[in-house]
Protein backbone atom coordinates (compact mmCIF):
# COMPACT_ATOMS: atom_id res chain seq x y z
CA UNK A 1 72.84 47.73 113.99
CA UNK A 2 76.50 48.05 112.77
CA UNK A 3 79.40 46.06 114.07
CA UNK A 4 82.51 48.90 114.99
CA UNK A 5 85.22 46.12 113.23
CA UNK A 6 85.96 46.69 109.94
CA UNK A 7 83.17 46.74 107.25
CA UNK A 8 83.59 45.99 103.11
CA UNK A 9 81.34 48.21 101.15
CA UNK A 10 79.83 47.65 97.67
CA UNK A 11 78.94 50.83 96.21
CA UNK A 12 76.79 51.34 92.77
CA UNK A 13 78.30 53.87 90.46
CA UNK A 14 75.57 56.27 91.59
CA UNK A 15 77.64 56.62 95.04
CA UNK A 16 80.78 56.82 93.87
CA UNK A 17 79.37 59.63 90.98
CA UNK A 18 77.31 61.89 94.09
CA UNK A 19 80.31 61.36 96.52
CA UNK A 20 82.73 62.29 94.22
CA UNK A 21 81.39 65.46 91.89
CA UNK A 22 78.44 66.60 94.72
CA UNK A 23 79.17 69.29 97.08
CA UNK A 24 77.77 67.65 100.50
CA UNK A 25 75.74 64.98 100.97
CA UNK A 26 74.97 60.93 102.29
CA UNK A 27 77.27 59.72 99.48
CA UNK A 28 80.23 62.33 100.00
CA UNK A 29 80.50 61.27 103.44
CA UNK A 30 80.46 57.48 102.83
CA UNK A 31 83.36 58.30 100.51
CA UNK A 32 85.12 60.85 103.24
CA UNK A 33 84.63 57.94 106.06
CA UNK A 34 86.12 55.48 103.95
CA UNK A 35 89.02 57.27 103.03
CA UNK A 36 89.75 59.04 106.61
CA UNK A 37 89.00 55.28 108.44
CA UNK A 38 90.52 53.13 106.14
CA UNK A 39 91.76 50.83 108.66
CA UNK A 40 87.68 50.12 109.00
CA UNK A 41 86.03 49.90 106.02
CA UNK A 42 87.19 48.21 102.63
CA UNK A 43 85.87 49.74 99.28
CA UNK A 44 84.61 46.68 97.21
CA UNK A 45 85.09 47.97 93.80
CA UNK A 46 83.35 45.79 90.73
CA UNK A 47 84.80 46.07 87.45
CA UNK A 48 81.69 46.78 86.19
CA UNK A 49 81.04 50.38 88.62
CA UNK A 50 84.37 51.19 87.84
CA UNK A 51 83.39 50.97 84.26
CA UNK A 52 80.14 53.22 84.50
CA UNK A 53 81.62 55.65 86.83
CA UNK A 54 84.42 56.33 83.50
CA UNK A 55 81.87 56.64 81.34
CA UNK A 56 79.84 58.70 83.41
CA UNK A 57 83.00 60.75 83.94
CA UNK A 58 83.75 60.90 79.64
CA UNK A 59 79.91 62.82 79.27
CA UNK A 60 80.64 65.74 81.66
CA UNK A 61 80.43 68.80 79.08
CA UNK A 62 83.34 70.97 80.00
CA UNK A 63 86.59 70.29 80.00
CA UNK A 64 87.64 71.57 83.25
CA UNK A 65 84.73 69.92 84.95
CA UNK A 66 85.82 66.62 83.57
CA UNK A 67 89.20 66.69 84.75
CA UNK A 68 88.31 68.02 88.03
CA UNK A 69 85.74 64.76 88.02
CA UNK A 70 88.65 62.74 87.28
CA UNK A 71 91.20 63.92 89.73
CA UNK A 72 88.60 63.47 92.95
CA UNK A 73 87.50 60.12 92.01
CA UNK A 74 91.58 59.21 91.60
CA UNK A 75 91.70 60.78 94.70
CA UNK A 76 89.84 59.02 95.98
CA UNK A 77 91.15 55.56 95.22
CA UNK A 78 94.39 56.54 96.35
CA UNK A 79 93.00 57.19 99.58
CA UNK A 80 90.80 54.35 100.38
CA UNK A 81 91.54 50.44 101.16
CA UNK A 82 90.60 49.23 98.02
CA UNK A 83 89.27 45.71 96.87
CA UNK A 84 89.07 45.58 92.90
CA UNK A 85 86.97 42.95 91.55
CA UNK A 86 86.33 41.69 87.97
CA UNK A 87 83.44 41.64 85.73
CA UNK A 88 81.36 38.51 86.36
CA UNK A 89 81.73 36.37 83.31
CA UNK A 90 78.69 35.52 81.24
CA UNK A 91 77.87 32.36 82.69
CA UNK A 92 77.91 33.79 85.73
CA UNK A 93 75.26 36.21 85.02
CA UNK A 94 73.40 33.54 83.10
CA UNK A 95 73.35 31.01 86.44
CA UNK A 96 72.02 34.32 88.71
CA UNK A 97 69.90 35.62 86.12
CA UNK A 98 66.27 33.50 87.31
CA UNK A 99 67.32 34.67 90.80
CA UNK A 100 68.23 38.63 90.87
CA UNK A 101 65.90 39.72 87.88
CA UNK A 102 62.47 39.67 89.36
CA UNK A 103 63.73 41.21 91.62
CA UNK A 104 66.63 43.81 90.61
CA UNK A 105 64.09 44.52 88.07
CA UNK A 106 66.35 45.80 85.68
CA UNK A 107 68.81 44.14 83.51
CA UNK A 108 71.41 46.48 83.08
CA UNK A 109 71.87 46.02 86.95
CA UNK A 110 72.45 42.32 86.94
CA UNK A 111 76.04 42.53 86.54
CA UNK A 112 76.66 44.51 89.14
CA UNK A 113 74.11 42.92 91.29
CA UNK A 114 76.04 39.60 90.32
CA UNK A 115 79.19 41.18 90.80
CA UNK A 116 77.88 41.78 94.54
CA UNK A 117 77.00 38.88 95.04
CA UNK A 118 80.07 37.30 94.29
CA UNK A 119 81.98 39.54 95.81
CA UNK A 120 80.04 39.10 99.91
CA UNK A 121 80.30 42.57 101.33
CA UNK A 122 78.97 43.29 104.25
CA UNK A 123 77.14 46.21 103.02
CA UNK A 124 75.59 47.24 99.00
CA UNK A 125 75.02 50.35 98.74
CA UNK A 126 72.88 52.21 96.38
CA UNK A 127 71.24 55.77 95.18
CA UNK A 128 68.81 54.08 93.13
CA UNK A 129 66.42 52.20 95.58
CA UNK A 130 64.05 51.46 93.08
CA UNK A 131 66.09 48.79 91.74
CA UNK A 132 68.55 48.03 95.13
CA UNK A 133 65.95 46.92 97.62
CA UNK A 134 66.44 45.24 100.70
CA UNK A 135 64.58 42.43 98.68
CA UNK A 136 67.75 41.34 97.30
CA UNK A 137 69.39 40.84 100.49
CA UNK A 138 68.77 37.76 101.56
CA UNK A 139 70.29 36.68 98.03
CA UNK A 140 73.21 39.00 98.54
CA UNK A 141 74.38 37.90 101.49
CA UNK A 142 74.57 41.55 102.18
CA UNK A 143 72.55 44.78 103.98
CA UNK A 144 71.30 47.15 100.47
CA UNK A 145 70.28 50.22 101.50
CA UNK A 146 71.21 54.22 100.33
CA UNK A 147 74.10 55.41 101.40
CA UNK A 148 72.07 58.04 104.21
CA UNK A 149 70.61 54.47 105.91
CA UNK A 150 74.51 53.13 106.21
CA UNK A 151 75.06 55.98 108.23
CA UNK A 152 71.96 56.36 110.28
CA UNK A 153 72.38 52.60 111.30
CA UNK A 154 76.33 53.46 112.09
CA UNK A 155 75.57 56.38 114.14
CA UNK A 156 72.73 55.02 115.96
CA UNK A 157 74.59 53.79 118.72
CA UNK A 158 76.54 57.29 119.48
């Protein structure tokens, strides 16, 4: 279950993409709750999601789709309590790379996952659950799960 104090939250570029350019959904309302409760949750933000959400951003088609993708996710930012944090360096991937790889499963993960890990959130959260499985959190330090188990565990006290 979920401590009520305040909670930091690693999210993948995947949440951050769904929450900010999807209509409704798990993701949109982790990104509402952390914007409208700032006070309780922290937005751990990795240099290297920040990264993939831009380019994710720079291959949406048509123009005015593009620039309405880039004014919700600086929207966003603006109205969350924000915790940047930098690219792990190479030799920090290289020390975590016999640990997270078997099972991350996917190298163009690992510096993200290493970037969690560094980084000790309380929570990782993912849309991909094929490669962020609640394997990786006892190496973490952190609960993984999709962004519609966050708030099924938060709610399940109400």
């Amino acid at each position: 279950m979920i401590d009520r104090q305040s909670l930091r939250l690693f999210l993948d570029a995947g949440v951050v993409l769904q929450g900010c350019l999807g209509d409704w959904g798990a993701a949109k309302a982790v990104l509402i709750l952390a914007a409208t409760a700032r006070d309780r949750y922290t937005i751990v933000l990795a240099e290297t999601v920040a990264r993939e959400v831009e380019i994710a951003r720079g291959r949406i088609g048509d123009p005015a789709a593009r620039a309405a993708a880039r004014a919700s996710y600086r929207g966003w930012l603006r109205r969350v309590s924000l915790e940047r944090r930098p690219a792990p360096t190479v030799e920090e991937i290289r020390a975590y790379l016999p640990t997270l790889l078997p099972i991350l499963r996917h190298a163009d993960d690992l510096p993200t996952a290493v970037a969690a890990l560094l980084a000790r959130p309380d929570w990782v959260l993912a849309t991909n659950q094929a490669h962020w499985t609640t394997a990786l959190e006892p190496i973490l330090g952190a609960r993984v799960g999709h962004p519609g188990t966050f708030l099924r565990e938060l709610t399940a006290r109400w």
